[in-house]
Protein backbone atom coordinates (compact mmCIF):
# COMPACT_ATOMS: atom_id res chain seq x y z
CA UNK A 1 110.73 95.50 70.69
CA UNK A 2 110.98 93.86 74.15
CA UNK A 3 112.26 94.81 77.89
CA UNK A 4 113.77 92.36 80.56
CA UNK A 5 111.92 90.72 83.03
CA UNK A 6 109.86 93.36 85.51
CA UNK A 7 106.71 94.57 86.79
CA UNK A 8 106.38 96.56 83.95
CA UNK A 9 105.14 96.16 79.93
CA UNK A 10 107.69 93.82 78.07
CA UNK A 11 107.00 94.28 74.24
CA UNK A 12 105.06 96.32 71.69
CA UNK A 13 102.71 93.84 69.95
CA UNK A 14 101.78 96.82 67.15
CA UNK A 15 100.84 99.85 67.08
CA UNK A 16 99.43 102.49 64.53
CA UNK A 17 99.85 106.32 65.58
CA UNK A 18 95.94 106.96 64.00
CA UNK A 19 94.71 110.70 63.21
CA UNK A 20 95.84 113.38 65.53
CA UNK A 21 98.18 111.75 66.79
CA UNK A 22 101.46 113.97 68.57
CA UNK A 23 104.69 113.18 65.93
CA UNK A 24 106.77 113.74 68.75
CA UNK A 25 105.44 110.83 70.11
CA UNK A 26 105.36 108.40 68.04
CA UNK A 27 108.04 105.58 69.14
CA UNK A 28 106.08 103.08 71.09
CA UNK A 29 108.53 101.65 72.62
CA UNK A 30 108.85 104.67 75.24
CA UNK A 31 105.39 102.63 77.03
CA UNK A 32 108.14 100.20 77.56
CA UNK A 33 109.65 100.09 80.94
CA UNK A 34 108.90 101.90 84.46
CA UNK A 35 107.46 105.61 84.52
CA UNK A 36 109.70 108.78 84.87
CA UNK A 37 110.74 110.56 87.87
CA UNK A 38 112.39 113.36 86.45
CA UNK A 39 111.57 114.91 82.96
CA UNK A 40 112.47 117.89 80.58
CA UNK A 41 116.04 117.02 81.11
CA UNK A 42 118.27 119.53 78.94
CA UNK A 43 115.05 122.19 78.75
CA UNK A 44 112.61 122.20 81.47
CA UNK A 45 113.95 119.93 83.66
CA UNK A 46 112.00 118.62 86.71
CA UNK A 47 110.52 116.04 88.81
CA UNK A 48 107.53 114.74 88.07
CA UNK A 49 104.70 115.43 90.08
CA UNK A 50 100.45 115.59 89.48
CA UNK A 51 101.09 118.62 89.02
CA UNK A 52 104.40 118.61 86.08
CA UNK A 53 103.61 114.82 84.43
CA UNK A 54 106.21 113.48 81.85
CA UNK A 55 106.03 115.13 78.35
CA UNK A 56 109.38 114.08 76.81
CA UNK A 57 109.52 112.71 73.50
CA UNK A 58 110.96 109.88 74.33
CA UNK A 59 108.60 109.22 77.57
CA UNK A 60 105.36 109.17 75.91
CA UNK A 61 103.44 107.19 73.10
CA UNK A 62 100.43 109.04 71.38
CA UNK A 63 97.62 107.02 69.79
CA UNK A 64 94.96 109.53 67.83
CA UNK A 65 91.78 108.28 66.70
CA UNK A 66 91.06 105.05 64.75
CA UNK A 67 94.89 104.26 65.85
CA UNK A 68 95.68 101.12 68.66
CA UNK A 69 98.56 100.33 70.91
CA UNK A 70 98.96 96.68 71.63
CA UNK A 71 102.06 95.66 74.52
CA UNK A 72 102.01 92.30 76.27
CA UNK A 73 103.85 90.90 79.62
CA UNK A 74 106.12 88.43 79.54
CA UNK A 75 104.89 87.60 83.11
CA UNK A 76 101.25 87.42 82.79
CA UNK A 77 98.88 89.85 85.02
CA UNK A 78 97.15 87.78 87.73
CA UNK A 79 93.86 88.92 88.89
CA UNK A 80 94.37 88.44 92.51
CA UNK A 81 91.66 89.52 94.75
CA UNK A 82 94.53 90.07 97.75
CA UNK A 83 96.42 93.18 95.91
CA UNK A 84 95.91 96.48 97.27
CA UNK A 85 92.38 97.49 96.56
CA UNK A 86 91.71 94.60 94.13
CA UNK A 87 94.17 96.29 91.60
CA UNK A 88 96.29 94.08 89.20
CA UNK A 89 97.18 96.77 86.43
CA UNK A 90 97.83 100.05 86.61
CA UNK A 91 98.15 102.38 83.70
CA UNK A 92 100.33 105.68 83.49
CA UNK A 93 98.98 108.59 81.20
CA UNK A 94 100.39 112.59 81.20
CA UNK A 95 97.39 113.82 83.05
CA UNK A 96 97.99 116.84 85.82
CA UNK A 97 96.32 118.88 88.47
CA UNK A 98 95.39 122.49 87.49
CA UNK A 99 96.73 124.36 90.26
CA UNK A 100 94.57 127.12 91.41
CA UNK A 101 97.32 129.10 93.32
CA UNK A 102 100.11 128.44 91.27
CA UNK A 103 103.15 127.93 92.04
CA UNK A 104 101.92 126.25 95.50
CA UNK A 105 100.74 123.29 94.07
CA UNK A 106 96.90 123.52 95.41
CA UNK A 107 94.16 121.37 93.68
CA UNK A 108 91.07 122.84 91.90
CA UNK A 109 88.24 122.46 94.33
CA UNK A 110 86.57 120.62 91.16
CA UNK A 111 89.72 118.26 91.00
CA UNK A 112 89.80 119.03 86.94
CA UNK A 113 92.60 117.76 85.31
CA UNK A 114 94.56 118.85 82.32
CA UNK A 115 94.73 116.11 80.07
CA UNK A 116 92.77 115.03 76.73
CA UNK A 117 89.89 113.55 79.00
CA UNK A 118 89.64 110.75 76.40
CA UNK A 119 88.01 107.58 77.32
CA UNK A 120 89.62 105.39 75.21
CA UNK A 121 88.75 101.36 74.55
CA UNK A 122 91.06 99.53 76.53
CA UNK A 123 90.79 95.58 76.59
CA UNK A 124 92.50 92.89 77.85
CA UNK A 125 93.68 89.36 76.36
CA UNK A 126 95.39 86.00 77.95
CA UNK A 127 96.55 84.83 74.82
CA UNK A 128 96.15 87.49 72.52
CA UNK A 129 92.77 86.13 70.88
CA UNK A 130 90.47 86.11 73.11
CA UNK A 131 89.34 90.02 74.37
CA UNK A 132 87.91 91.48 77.20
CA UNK A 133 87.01 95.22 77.78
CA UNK A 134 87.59 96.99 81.06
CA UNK A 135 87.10 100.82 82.08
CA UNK A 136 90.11 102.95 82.54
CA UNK A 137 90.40 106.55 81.71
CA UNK A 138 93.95 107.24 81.04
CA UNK A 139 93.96 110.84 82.21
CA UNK A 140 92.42 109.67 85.34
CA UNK A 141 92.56 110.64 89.60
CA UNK A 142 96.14 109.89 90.07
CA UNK A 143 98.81 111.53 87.87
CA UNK A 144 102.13 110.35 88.46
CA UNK A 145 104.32 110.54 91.59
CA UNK A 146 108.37 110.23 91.29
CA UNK A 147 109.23 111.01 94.69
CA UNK A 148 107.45 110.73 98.07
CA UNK A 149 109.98 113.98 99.53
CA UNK A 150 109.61 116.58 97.59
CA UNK A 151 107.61 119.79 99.35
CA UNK A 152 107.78 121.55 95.73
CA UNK A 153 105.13 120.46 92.96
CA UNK A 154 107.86 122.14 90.86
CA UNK A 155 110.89 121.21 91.78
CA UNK A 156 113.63 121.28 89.58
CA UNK A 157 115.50 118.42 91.43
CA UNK A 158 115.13 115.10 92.01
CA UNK A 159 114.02 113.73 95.15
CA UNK A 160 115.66 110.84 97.31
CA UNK A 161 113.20 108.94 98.41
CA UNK A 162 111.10 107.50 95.44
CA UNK A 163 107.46 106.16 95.11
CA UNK A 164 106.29 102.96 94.19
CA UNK A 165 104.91 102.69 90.78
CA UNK A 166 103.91 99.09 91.54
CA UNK A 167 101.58 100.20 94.40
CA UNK A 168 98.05 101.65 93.69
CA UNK A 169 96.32 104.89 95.44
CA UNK A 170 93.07 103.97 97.28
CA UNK A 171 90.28 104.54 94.33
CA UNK A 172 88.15 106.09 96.86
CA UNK A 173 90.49 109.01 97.25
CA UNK A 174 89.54 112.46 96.85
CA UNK A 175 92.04 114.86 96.04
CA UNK A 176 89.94 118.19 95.06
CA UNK A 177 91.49 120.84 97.04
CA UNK A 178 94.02 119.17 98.34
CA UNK A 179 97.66 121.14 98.78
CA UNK A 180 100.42 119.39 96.97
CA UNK A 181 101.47 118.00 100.88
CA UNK A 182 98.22 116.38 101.81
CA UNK A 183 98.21 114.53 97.97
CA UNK A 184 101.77 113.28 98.93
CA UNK A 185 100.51 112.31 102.10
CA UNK A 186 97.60 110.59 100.53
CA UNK A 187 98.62 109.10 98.25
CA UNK A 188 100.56 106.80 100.67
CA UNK A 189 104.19 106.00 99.03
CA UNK A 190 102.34 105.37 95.61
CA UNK A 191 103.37 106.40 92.36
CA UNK A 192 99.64 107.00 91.09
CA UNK A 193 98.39 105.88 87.83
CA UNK A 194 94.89 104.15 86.62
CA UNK A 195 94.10 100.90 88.60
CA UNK A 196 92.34 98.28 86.67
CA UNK A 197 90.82 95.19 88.63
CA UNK A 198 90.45 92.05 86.37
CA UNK A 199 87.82 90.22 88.47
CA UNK A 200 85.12 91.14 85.60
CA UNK A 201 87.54 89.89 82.51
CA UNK A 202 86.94 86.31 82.91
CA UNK A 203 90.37 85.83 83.23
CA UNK A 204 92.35 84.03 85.80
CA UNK A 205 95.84 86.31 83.90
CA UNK A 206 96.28 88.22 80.81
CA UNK A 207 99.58 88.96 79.36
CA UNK A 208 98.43 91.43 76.83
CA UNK A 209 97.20 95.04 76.64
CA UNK A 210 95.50 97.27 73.32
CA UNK A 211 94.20 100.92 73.85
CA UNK A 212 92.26 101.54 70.91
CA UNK A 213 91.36 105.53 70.27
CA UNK A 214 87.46 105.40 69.61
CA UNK A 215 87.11 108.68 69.10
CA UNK A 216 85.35 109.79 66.16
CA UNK A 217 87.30 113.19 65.17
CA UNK A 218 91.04 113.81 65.49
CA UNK A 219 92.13 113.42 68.88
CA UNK A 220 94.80 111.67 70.86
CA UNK A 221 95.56 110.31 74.30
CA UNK A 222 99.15 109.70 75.53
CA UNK A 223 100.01 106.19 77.13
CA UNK A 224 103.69 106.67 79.36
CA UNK A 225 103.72 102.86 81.39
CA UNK A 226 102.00 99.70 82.70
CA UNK A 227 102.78 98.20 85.82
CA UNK A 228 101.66 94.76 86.80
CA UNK A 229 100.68 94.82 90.21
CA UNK A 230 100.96 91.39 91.03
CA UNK A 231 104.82 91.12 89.91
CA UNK A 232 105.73 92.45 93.03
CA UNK A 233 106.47 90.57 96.02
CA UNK A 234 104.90 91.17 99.55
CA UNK A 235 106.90 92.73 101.59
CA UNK A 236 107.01 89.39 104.09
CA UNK A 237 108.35 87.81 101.24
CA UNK A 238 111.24 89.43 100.21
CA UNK A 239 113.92 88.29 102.41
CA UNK A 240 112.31 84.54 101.61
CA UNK A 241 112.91 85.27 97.46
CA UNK A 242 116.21 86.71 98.28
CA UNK A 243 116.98 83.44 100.08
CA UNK A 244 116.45 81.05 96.86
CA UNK A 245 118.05 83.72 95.02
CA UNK A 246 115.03 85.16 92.93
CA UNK A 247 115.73 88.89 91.91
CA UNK A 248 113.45 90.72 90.18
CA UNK A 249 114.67 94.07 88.30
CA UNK A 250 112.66 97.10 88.39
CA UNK A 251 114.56 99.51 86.21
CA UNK A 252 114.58 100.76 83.05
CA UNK A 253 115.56 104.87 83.10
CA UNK A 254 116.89 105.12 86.48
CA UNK A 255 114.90 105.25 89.71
């Protein structure tokens, strides 16, 4: 299985679904790609926010315990020191806000999530062989963004002005009690997700990526995209790569 050249996760490397896994997500292949902007289409349909995440069947891949979910890059994943906030991965889950006013879209003062709260065993490789463990919570801060003009945590529409799913939110962000406007605001044209610096791999680049589920009853946690920070030009650069005719492609679904 194996995507074009992008900022995002080229191929599944293997996967096994483990116990407790969700059957209606069980094609890994749907980690492949960028995130979603818009989900539920035919029953539910709406954008996705922190506070409505992706849940389609074919968005998602589930990994329950004892089960793994390798994916490499076909561009490897440079740990520069000069991306935004030291980030060079960042990892989309189905996390959301619980909204204490619903429907205005208004943070729990505790920031809680809904989300399986898993802490699964995520590790890193260069070559495939050689391992190295970092800490990221899939259902973490930052559930995912699709559009950076939408007033409605539940709209029904798209937006028109997107987020960027290559750019990461500032770690140090709060967002308990924050209205659905001042997370937009915060989160600063980003498309959230899980930030992962590499500085304490070892490694100079990895191109490959396993989530193992260490969890010792049945449980599962829900993996929906990677994004490779570092595949994405500065923005002083782009009329330079455009020059020598370098394009890079940064669909999959439709932005």
């Amino acid at each position: 299985m194996a995507h074009a050249a992008d900022p995002w996760a080229d191929r599944v490397v293997s996967y096994a679904s483990g116990a407790g896994a969700v059957p209606a997500y069980s094609n890994p292949a749907s980690v492949l790609g960028m995130p979603e902007r818009f989900t539920g289409e035919g029953i539910f349909p709406g954008a996705v926010t922190p506070f409505n995440p992706a849940w389609g069947g074919d968005e998602l891949v589930s990994v329950g315990a004892g089960g793994h979910l390798m994916v490499s890059f076909d561009e490897p994943v440079a740990d520069d020191p000069a991306n935004p906030f030291g980030v060079d991965l960042i990892v989309f889950g189905n996390a959301g806000f619980i909204d204490d006013f619903f429907p205005d879209g208004t943070i729990r003062a505790d920031g809680m999530l809904f989300g399986e709260g898993l802490l699964p065993l995520v590790e890193v490789s260069p070559d495939g062989v050689a391992w190295a463990a970092v800490t990221a919570r899939i259902d973490a801060l930052f559930p995912s963004l699709g559009y950076r003009d939408l007033t409605d945590p539940y709209a029904t529409a798209p937006g028109s002005v997107v987020s960027d799913f290559t750019k990461p939110v500032n770690p140090g962000m709060n967002p308990a009690g924050m209205t659905f406007s001042q997370l937009v605001a915060a989160y600063d044209g980003s498309g959230g997700g899980t930030g992962i610096d590499l500085a304490g791999t070892g490694f100079a680049a990895v191109s490959f990526v396993r989530f193992t589920n260490v969890s010792t009853s049945p449980a599962s946690f829900e993996v929906e995209a990677l994004a490779d920070v570092s595949a994405v030009p500065a923005p002083g650069m782009v009329g330079l790569l455009a020059l020598v005719g370098v394009r890079a492609s940064r669909r999959r679904r439709g932005s």
